[in-house]
Every structure is written in structure tokens, then in C-alpha cells.
N, C-alpha and C. Protein backbone atom coordinates (compact mmCIF):
# COMPACT_ATOMS: atom_id res chain seq x y z
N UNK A 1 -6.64 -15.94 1.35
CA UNK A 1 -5.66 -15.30 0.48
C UNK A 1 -5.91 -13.80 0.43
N UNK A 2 -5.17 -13.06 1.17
CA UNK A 2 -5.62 -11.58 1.47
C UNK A 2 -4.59 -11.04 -0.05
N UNK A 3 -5.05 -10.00 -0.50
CA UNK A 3 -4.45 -9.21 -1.43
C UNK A 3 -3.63 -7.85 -0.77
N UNK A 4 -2.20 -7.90 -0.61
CA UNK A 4 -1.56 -6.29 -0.12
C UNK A 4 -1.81 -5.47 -0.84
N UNK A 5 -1.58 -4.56 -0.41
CA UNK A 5 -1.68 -3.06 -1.18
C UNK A 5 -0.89 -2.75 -1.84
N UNK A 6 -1.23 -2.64 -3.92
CA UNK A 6 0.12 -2.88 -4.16
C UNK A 6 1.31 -1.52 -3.96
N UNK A 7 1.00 -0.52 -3.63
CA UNK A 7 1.69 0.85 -3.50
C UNK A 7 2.91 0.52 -2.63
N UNK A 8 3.04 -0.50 -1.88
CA UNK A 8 3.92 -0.58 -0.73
C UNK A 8 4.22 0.13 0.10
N UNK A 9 4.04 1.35 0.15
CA UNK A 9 4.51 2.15 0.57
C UNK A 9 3.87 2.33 2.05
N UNK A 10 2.59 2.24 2.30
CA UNK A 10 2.06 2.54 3.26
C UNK A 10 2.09 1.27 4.55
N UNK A 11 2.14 -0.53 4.10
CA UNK A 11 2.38 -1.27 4.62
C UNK A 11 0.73 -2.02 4.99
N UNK A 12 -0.16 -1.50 4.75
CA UNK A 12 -1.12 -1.88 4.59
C UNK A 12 -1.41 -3.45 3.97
N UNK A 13 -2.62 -4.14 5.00
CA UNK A 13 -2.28 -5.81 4.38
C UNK A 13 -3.25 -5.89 3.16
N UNK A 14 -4.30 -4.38 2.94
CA UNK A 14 -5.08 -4.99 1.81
C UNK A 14 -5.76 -3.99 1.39
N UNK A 15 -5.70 -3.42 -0.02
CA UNK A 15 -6.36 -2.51 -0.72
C UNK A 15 -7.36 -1.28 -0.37
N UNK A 16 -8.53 -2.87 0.55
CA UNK A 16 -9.38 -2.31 0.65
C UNK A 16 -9.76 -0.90 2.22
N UNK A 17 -8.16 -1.38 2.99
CA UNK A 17 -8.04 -1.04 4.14
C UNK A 17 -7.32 0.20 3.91
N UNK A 18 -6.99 0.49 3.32
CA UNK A 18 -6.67 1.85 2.61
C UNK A 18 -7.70 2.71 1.97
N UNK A 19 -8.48 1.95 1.46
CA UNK A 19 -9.66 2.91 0.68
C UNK A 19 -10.57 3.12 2.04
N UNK A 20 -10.55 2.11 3.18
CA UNK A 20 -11.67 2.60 4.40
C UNK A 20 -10.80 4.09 4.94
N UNK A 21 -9.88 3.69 5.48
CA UNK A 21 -9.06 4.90 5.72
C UNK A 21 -8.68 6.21 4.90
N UNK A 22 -8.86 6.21 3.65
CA UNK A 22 -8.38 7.01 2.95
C UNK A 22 -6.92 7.10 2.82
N UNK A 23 -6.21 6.49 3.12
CA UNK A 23 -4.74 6.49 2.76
C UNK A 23 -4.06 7.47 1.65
N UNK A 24 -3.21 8.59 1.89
CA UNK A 24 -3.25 9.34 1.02
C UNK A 24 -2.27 8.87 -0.30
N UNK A 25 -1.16 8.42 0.79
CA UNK A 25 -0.48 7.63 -0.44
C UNK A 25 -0.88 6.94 -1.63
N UNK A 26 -1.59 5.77 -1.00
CA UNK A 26 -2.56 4.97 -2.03
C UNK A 26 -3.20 5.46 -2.77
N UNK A 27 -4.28 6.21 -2.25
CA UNK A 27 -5.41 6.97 -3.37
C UNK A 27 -4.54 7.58 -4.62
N UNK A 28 -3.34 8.86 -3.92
CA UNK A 28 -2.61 8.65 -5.11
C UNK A 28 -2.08 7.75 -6.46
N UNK A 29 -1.59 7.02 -5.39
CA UNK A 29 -1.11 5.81 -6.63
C UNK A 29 -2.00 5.43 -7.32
N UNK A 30 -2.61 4.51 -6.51
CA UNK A 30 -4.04 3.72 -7.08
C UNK A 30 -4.47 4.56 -8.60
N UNK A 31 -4.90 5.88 -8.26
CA UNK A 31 -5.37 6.61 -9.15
C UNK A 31 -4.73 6.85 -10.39
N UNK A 32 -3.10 6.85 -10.24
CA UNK A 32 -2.31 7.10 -11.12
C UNK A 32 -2.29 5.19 -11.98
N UNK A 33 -2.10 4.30 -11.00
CA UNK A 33 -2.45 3.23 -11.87
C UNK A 33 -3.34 2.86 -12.43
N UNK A 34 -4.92 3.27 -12.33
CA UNK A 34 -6.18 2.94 -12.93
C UNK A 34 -6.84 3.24 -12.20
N UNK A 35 -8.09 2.45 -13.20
CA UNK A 35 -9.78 3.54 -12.79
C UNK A 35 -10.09 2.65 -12.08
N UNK A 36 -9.04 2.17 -11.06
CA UNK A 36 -9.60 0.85 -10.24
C UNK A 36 -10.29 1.40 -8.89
N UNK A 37 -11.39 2.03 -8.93
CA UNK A 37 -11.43 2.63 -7.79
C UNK A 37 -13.08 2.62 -7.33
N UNK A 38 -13.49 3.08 -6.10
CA UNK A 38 -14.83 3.08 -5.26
C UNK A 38 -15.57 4.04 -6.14
């Protein structure tokens, strides 16, 4: 049961594959949704 990324935006299959990459989109979001972070 993989978890997507919820930002959508980038198409990414999972959170954490965004935070390896740095995804700029995400980090944004992410950040703006919570202190859910590395």
C-alpha cells in the first residue's frame, strides 16, 4: 500500500520520493500543510 504525494501536482507515487529529490513543489506545500517534515 504505497502512499501518493498528496500535492498532486508533481505526480510522484510517494511522499517520500519527493523529499529524496527535493521536489520543489512539494516541499512547498508539504510545508504549508504541516510540520510533517525530515
Amino acid at each position: 500500500m504505497s502512499k501518493s504525494c498528496e500535492c498532486g501536482i508533481c505526480g510522484h507515487l510517494s511522499e517520500s520520493e519527493c523529499l529524496e529529490k527535493e521536489c520543489k513543489c512539494c516541499l512547498n506545500f508539504h510545508e504549508r500543510s504541516g510540520p510533517k517534515r525530515k
